[in-house]
N, C-alpha and C. Protein backbone atom coordinates (compact mmCIF):
# COMPACT_ATOMS: atom_id res chain seq x y z
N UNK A 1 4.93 -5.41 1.27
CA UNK A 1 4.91 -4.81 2.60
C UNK A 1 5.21 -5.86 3.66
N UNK A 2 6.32 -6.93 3.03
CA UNK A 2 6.73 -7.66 4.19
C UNK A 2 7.85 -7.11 5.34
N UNK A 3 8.20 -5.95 4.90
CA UNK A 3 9.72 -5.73 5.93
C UNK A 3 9.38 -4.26 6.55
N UNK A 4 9.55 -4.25 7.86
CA UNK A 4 9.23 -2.48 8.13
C UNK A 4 10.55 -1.67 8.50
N UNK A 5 10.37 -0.79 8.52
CA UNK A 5 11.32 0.19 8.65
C UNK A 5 10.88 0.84 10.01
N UNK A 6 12.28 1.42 10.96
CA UNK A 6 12.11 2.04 11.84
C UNK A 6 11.25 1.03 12.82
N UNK A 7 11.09 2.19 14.20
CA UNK A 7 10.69 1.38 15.84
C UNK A 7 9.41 1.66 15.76
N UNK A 8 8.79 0.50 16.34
CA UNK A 8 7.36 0.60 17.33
C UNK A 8 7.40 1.60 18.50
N UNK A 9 6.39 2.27 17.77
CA UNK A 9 4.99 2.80 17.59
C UNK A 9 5.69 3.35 15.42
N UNK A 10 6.32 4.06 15.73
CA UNK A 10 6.68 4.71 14.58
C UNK A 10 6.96 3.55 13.70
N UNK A 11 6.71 2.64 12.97
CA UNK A 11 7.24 1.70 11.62
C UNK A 11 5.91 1.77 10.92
N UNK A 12 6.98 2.01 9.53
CA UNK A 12 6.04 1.71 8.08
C UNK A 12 6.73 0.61 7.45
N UNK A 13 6.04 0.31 6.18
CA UNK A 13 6.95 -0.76 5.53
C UNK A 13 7.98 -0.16 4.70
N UNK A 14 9.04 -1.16 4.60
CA UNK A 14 10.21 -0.55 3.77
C UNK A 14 10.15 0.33 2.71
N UNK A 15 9.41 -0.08 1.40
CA UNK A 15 8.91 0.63 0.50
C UNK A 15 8.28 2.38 0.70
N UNK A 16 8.04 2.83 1.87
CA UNK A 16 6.84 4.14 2.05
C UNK A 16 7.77 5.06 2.05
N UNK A 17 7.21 6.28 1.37
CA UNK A 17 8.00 7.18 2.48
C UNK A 17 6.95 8.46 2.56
N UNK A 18 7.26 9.17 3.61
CA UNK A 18 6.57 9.86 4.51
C UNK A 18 6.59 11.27 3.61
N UNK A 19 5.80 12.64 4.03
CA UNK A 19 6.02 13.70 3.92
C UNK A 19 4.67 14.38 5.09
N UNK A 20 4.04 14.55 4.20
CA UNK A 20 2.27 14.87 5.21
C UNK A 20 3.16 16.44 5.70
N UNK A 21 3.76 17.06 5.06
CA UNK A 21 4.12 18.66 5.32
C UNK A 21 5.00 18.82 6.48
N UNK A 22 6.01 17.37 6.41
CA UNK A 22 7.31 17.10 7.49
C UNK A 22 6.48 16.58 8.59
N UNK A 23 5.35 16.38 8.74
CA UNK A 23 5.01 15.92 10.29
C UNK A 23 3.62 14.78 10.29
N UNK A 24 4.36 13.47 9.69
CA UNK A 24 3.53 12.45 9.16
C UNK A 24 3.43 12.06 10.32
N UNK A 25 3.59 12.13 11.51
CA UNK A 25 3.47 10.98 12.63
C UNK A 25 3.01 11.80 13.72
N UNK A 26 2.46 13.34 13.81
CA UNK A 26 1.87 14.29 14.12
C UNK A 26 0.16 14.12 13.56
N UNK A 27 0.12 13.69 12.40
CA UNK A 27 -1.16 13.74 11.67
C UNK A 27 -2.14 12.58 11.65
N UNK A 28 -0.98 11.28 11.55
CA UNK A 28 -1.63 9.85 11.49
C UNK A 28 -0.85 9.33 12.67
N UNK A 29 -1.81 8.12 12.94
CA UNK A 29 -1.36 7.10 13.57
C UNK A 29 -1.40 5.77 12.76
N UNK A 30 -0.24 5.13 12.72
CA UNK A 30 -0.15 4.05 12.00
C UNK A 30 -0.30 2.56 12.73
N UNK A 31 -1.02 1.47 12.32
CA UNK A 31 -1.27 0.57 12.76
C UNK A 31 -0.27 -0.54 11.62
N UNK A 32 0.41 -1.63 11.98
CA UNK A 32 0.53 -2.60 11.13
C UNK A 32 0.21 -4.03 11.70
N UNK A 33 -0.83 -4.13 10.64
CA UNK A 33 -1.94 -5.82 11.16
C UNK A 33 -1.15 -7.00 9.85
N UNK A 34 -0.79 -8.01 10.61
CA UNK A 34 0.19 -8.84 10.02
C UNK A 34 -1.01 -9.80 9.19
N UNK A 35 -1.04 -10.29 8.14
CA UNK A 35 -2.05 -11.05 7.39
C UNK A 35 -1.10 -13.04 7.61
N UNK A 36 -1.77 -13.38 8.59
CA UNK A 36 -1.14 -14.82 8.81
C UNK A 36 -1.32 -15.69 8.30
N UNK A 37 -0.59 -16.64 7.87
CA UNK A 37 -0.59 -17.78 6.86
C UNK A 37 -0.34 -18.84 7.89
N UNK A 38 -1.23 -20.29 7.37
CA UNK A 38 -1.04 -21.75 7.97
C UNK A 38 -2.10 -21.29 8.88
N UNK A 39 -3.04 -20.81 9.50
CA UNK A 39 -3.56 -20.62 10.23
C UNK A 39 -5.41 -21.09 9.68
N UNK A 40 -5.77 -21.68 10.71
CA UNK A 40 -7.72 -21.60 10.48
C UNK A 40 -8.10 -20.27 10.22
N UNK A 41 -8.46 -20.15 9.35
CA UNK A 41 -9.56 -18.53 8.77
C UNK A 41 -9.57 -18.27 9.99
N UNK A 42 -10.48 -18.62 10.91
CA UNK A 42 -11.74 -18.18 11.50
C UNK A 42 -10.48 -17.43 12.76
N UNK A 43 -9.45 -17.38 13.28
CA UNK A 43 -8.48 -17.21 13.77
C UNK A 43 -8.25 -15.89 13.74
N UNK A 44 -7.88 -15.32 12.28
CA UNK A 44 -7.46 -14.58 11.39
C UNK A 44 -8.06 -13.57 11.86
N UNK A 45 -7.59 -11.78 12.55
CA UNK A 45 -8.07 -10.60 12.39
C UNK A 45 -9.73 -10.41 11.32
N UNK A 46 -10.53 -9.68 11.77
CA UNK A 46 -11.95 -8.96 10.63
C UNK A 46 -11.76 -8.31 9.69
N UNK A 47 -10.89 -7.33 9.93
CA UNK A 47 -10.27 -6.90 8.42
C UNK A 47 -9.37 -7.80 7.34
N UNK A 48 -8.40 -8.78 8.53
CA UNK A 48 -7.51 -9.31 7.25
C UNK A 48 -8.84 -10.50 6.80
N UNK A 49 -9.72 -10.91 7.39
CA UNK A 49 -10.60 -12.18 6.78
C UNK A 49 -11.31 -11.31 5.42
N UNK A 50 -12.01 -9.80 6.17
CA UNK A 50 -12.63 -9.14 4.60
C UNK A 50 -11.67 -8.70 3.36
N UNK A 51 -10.42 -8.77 3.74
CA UNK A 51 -9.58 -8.81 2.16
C UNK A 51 -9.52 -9.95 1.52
N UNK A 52 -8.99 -10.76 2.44
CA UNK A 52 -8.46 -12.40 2.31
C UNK A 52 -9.90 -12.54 1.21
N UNK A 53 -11.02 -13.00 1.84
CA UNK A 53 -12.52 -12.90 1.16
C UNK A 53 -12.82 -12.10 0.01
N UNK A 54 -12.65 -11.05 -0.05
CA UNK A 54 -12.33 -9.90 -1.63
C UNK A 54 -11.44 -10.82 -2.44
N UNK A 55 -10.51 -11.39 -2.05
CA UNK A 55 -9.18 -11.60 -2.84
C UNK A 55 -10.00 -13.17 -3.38
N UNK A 56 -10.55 -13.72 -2.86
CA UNK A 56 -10.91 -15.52 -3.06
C UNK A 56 -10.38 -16.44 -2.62
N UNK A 57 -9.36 -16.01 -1.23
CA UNK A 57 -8.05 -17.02 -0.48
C UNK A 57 -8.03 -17.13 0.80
N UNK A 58 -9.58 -17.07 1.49
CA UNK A 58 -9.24 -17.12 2.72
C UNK A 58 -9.65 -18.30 3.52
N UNK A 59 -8.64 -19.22 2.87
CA UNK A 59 -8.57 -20.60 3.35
C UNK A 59 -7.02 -20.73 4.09
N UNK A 60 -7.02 -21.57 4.71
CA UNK A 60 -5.73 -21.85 5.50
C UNK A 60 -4.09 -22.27 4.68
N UNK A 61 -4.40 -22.47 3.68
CA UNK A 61 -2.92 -22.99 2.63
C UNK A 61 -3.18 -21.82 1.80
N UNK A 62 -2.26 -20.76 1.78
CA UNK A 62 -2.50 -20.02 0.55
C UNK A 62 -1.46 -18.67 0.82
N UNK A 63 -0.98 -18.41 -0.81
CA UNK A 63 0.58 -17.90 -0.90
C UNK A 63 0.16 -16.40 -0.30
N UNK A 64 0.64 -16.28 1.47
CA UNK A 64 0.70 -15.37 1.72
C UNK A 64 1.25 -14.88 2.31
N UNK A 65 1.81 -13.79 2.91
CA UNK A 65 2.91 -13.12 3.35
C UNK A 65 3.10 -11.93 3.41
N UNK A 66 1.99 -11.00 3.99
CA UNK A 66 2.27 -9.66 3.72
C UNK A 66 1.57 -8.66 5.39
N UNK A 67 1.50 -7.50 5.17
CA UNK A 67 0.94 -6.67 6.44
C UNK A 67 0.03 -5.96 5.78
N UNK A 68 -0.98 -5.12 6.37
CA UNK A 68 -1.87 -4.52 5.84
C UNK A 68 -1.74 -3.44 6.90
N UNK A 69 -1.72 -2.01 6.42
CA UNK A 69 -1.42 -0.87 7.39
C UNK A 69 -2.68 0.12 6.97
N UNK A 70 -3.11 0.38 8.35
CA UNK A 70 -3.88 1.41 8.98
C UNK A 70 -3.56 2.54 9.43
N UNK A 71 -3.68 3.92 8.28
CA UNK A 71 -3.57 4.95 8.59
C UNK A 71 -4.91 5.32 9.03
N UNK A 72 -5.03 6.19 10.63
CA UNK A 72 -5.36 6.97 10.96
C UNK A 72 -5.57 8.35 11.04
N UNK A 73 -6.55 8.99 10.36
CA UNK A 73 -6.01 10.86 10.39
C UNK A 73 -6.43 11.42 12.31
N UNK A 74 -5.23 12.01 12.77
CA UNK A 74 -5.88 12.67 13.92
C UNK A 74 -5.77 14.01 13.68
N UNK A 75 -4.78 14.95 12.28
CA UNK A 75 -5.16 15.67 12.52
C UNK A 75 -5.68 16.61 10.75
N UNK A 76 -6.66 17.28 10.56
CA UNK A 76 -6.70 17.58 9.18
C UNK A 76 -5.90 18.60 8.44
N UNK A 77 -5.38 19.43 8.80
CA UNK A 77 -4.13 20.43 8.16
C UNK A 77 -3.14 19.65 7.52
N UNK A 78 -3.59 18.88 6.56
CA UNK A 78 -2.43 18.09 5.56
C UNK A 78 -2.64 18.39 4.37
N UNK A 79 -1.24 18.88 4.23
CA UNK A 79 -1.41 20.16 2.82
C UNK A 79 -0.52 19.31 1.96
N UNK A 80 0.40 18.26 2.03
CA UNK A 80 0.97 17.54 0.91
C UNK A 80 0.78 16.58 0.85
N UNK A 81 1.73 15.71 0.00
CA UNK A 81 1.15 14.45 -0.16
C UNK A 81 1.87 13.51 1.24
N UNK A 82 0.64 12.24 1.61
CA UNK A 82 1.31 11.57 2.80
C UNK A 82 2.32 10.60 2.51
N UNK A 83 2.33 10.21 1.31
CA UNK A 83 3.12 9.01 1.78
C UNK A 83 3.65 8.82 -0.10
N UNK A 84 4.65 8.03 0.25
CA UNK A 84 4.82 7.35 -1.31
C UNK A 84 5.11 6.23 -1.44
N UNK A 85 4.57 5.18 -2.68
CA UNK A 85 4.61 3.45 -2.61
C UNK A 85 4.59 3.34 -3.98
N UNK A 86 5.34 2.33 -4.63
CA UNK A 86 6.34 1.52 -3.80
C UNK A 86 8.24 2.33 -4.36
N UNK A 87 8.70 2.36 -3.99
CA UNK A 87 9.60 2.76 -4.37
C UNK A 87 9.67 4.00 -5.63
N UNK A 88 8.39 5.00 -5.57
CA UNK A 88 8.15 6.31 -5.85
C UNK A 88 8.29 6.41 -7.16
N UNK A 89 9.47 6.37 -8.10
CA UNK A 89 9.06 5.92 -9.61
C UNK A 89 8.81 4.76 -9.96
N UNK A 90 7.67 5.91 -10.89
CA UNK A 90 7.44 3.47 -11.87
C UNK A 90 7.23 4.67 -13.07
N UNK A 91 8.12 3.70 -13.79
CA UNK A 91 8.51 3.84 -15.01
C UNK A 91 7.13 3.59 -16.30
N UNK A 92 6.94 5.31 -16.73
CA UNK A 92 6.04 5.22 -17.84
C UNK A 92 6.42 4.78 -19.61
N UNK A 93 7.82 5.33 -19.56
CA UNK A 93 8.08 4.71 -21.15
C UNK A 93 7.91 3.19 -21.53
N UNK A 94 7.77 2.16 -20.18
CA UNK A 94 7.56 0.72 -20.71
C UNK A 94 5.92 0.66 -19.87
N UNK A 95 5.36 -0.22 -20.59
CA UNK A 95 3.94 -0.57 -19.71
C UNK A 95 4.77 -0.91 -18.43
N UNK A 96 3.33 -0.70 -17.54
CA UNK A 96 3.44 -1.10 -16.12
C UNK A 96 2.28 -0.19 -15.73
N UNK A 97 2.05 -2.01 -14.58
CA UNK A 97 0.53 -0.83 -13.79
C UNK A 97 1.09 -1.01 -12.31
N UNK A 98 0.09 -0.41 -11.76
CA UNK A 98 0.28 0.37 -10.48
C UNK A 98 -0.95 -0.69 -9.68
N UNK A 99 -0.88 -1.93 -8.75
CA UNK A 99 -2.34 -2.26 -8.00
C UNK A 99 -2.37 -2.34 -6.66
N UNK A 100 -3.17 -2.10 -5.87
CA UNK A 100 -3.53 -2.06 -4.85
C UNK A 100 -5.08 -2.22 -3.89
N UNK A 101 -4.66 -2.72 -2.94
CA UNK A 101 -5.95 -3.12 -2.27
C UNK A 101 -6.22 -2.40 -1.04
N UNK A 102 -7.49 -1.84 -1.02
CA UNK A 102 -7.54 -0.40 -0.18
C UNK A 102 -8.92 -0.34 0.46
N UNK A 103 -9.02 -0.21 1.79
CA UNK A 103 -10.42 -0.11 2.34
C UNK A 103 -10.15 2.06 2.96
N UNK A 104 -11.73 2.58 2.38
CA UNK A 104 -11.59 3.73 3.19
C UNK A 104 -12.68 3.96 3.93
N UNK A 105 -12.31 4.47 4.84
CA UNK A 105 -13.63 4.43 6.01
C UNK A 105 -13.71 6.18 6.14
N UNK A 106 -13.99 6.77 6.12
CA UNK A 106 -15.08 8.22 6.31
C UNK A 106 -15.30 9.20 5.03
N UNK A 107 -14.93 10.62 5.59
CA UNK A 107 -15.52 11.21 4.32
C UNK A 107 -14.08 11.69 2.91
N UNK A 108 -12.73 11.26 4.13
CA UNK A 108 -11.97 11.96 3.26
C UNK A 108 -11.70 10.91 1.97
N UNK A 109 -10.69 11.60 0.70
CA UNK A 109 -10.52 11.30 -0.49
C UNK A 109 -8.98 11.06 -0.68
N UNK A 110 -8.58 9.79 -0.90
CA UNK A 110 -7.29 9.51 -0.71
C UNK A 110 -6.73 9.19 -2.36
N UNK A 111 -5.73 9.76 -3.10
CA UNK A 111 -5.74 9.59 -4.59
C UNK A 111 -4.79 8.62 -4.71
N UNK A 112 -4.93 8.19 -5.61
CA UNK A 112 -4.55 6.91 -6.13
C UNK A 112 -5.62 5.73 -6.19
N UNK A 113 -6.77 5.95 -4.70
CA UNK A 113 -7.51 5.17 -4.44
C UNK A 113 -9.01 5.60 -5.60
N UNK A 114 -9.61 4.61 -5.01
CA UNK A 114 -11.37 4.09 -5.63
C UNK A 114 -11.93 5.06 -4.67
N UNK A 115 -12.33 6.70 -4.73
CA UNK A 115 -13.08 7.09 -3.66
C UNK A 115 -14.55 6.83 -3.57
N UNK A 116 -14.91 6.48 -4.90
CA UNK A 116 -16.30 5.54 -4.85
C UNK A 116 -16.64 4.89 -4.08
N UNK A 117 -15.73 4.15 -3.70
CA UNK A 117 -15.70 3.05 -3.11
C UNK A 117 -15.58 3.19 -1.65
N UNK A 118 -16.35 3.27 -0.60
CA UNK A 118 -15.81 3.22 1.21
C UNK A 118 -16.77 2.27 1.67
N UNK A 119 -16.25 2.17 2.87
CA UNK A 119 -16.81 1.14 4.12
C UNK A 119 -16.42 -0.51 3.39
N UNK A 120 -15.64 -0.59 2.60
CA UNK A 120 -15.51 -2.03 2.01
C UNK A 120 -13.99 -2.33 1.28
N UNK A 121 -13.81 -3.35 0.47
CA UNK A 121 -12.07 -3.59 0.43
C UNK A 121 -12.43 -3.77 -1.26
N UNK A 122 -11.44 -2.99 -2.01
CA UNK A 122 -11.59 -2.80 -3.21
C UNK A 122 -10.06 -2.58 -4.06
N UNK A 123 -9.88 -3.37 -5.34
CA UNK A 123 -8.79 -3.17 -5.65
C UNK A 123 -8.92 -2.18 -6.67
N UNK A 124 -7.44 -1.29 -6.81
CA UNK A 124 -7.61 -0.18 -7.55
C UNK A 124 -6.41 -0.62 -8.82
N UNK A 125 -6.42 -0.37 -9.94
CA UNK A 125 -5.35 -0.81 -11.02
C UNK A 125 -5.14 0.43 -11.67
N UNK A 126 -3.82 0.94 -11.97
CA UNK A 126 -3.26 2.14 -12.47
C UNK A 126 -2.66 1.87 -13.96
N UNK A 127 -3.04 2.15 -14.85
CA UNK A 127 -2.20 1.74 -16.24
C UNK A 127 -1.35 2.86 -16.62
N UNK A 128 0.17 2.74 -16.62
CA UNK A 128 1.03 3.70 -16.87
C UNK A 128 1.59 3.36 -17.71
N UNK A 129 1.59 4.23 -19.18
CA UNK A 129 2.37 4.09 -20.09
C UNK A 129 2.41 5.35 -21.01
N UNK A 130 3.86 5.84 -21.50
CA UNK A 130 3.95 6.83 -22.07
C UNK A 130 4.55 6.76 -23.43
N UNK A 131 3.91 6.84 -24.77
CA UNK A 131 4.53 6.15 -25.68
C UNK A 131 5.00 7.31 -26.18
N UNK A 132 6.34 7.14 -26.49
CA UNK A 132 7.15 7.90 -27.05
C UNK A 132 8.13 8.85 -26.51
N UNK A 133 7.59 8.50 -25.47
CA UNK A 133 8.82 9.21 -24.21
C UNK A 133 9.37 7.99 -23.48
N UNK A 134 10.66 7.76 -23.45
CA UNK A 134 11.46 6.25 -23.31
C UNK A 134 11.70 6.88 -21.99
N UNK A 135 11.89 8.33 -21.35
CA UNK A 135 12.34 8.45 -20.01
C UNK A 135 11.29 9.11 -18.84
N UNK A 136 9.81 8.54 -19.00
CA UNK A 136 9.07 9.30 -18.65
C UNK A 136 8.44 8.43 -17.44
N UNK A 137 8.19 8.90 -16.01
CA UNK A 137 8.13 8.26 -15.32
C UNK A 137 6.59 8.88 -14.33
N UNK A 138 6.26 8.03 -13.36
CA UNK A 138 5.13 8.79 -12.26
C UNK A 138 5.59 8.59 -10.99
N UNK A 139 5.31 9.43 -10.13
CA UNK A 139 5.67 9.62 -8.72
C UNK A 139 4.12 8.65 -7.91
N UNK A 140 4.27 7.99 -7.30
CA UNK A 140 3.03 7.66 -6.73
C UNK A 140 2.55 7.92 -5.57
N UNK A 141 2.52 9.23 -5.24
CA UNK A 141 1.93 10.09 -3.86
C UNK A 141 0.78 10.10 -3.97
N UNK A 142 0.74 9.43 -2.93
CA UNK A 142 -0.91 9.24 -1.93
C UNK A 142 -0.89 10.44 -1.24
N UNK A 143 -2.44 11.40 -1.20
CA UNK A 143 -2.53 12.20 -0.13
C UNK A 143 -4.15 12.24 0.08
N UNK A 144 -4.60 12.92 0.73
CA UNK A 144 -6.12 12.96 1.14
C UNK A 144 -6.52 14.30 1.12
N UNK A 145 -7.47 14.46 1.06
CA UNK A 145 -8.78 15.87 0.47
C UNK A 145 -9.56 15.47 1.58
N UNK A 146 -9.97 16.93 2.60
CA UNK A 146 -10.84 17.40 3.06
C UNK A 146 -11.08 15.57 3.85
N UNK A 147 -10.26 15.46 4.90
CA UNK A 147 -10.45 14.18 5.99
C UNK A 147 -11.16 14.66 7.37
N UNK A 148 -11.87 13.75 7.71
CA UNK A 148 -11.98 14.27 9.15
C UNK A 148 -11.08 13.37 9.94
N UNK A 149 -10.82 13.96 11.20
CA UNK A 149 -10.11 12.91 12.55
C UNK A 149 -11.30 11.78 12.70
N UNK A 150 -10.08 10.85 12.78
CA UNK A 150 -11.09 9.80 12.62
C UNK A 150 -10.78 8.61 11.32
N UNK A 151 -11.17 9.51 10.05
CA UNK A 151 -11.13 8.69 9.43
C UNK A 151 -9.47 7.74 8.86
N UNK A 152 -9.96 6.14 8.39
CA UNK A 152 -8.85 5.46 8.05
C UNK A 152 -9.02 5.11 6.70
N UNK A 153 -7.06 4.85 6.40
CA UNK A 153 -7.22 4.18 5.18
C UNK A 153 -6.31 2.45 5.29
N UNK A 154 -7.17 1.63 4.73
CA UNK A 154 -6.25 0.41 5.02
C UNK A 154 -5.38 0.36 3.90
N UNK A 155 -4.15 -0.53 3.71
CA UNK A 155 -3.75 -0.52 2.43
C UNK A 155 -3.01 -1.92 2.11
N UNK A 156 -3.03 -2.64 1.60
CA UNK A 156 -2.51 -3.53 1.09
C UNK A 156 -1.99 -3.79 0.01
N UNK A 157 -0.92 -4.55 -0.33
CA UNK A 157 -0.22 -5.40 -1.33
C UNK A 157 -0.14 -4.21 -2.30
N UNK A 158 0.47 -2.96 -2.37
CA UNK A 158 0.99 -1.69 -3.21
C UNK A 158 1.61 -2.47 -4.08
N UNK A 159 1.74 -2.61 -5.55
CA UNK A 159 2.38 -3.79 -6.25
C UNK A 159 3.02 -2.78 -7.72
N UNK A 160 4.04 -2.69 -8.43
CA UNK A 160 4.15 -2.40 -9.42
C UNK A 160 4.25 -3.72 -10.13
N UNK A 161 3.50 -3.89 -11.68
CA UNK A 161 3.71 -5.10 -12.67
C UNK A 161 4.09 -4.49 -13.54
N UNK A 162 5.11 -5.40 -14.25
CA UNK A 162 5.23 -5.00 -15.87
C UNK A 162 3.87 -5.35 -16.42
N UNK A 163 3.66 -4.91 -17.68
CA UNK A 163 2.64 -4.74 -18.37
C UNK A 163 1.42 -4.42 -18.04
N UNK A 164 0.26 -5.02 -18.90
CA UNK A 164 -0.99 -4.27 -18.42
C UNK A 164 -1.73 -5.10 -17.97
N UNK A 165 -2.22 -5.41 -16.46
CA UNK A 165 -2.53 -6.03 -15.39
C UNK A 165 -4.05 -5.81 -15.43
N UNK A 166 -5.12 -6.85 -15.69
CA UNK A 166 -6.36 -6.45 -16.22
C UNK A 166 -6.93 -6.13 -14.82
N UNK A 167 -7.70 -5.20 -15.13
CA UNK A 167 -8.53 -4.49 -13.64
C UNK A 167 -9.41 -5.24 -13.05
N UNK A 168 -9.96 -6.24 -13.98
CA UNK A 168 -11.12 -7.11 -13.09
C UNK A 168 -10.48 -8.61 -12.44
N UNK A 169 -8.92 -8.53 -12.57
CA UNK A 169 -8.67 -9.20 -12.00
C UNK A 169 -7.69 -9.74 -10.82
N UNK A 170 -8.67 -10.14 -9.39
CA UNK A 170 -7.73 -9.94 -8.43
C UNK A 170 -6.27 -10.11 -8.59
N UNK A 171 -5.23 -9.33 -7.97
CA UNK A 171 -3.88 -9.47 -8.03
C UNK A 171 -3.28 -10.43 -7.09
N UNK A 172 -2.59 -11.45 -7.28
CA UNK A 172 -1.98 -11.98 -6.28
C UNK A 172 -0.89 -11.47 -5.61
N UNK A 173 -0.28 -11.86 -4.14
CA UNK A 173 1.33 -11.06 -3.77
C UNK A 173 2.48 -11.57 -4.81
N UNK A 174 2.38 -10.25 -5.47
CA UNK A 174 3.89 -10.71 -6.52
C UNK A 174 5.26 -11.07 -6.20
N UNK A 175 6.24 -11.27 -6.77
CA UNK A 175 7.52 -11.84 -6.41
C UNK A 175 7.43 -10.41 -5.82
N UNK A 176 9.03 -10.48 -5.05
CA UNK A 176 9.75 -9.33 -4.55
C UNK A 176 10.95 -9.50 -4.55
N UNK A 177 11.81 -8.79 -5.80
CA UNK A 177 13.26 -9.13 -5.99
C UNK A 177 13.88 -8.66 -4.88
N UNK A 178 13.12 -7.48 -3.67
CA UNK A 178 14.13 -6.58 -3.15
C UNK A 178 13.97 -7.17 -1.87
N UNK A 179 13.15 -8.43 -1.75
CA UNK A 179 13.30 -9.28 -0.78
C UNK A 179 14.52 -10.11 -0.54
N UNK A 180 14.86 -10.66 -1.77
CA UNK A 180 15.91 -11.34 -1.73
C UNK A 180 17.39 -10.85 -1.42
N UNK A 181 17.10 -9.82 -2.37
CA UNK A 181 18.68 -8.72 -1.68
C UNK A 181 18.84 -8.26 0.14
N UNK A 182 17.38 -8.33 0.25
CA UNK A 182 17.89 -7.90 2.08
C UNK A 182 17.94 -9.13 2.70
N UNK A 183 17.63 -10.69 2.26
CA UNK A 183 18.02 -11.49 2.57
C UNK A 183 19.48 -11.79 2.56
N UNK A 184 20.29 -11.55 1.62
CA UNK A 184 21.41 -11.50 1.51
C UNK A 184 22.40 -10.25 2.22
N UNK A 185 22.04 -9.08 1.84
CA UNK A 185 22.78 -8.16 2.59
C UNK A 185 21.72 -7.35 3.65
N UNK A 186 21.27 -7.37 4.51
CA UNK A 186 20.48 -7.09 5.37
C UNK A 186 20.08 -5.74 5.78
N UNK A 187 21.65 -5.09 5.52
CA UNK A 187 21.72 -3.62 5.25
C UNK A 187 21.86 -2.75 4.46
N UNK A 188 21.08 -3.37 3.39
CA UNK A 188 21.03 -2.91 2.05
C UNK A 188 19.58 -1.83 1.93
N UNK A 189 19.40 -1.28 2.62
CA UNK A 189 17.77 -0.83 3.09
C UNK A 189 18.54 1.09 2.15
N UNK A 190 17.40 1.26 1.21
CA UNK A 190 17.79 2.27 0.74
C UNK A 190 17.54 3.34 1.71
N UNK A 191 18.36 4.50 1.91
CA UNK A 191 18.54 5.77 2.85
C UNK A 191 17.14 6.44 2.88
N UNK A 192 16.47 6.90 1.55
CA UNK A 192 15.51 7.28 1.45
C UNK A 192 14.20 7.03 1.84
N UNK A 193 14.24 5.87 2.45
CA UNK A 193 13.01 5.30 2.96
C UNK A 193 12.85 4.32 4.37
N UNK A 194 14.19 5.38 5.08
CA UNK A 194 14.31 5.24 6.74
C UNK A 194 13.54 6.71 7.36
């Protein structure tokens, strides 16, 4: 979630894409809080210090580089799914997991996520694998159950890995091949996720 897509007020990161029943920016308000590197901790945003702290890296030298986005619900009539990460299939016929780091704050239920888990920053690990089906894939739509206005979801470092990525252990920011390609061609930004 280093590159965003689209203008301020309206930008998500490159990877997302929207639905929330055609009117994602009617329902949420999106925040994007930049996670800064080279910097004194103590400097550093309250939310990005309580991930940084979850993660074991919130010292001033340390491989980072990413945004952490704050969905807001303002309104609850959201009948599909909100959003999709990272680039919507991940491929079940080869291992690969699905991880992410996610704070939820009220009563609603956001899937993909730890709903066990609120008021705190928790990583969630997805193990996808389909043996015997070589073309079998998962969609990874996030949506929410029964939210009130009000409540948020934070989200960080959405990651697909090859293989099977052990759950008890924090994930670091992985490479990003599709970094390098928009370094090179700049307008290489797939259609689907403007």
């Amino acid at each position: 979630m280093t590159r965003l897509a689209g203008t301020a007020p309206q930008q998500l990161p490159l990877g997302f894409g929207v639905n929330a029943g055609g009117d994602f920016w009617g329902k949420f308000d999106v925040n994007i809080i930049q996670v800064p590197f080279n910097v004194e901790p103590e400097t550093r945003p309250p939310i990005v210090r309580e991930l940084l702290q979850y993660m074991g890296c919130d010292r001033r030298y340390a491989s980072l580089n990413f945004n952490i986005v704050e969905l807001t619900v303002k309104r609850t009539d959201i009948s599909e799914f909100v959003f999709f990460i990272p680039y919507r299939h991940v491929k079940g016929g080869a291992f690969h997991s699905v991880v992410m780091y996610h704070k939820i704050i009220g009563q609603g239920n956001w899937t993909w996520m730890d709903g066990s888990v609120k008021g705190k920053w928790n990583q969630i690990t997805h193990h996808l694998y389909s043996p015997g089906d070589a073309g079998a894939y998962t969609h990874v739509d996030v949506s929410v159950q029964n939210p009130a206005v009000g409540d948020k979801l934070y989200l960080a470092l959405p990651q697909i890995v090859i293989g099977k990525w052990p759950k008890e252990q924090r994930a670091p920011q992985f490479f990003n091949v599709y970094d390098m390609i928009l370094d090179a061609v700049p307008t290489a930004i797939p259609h689907d996720y403007l």
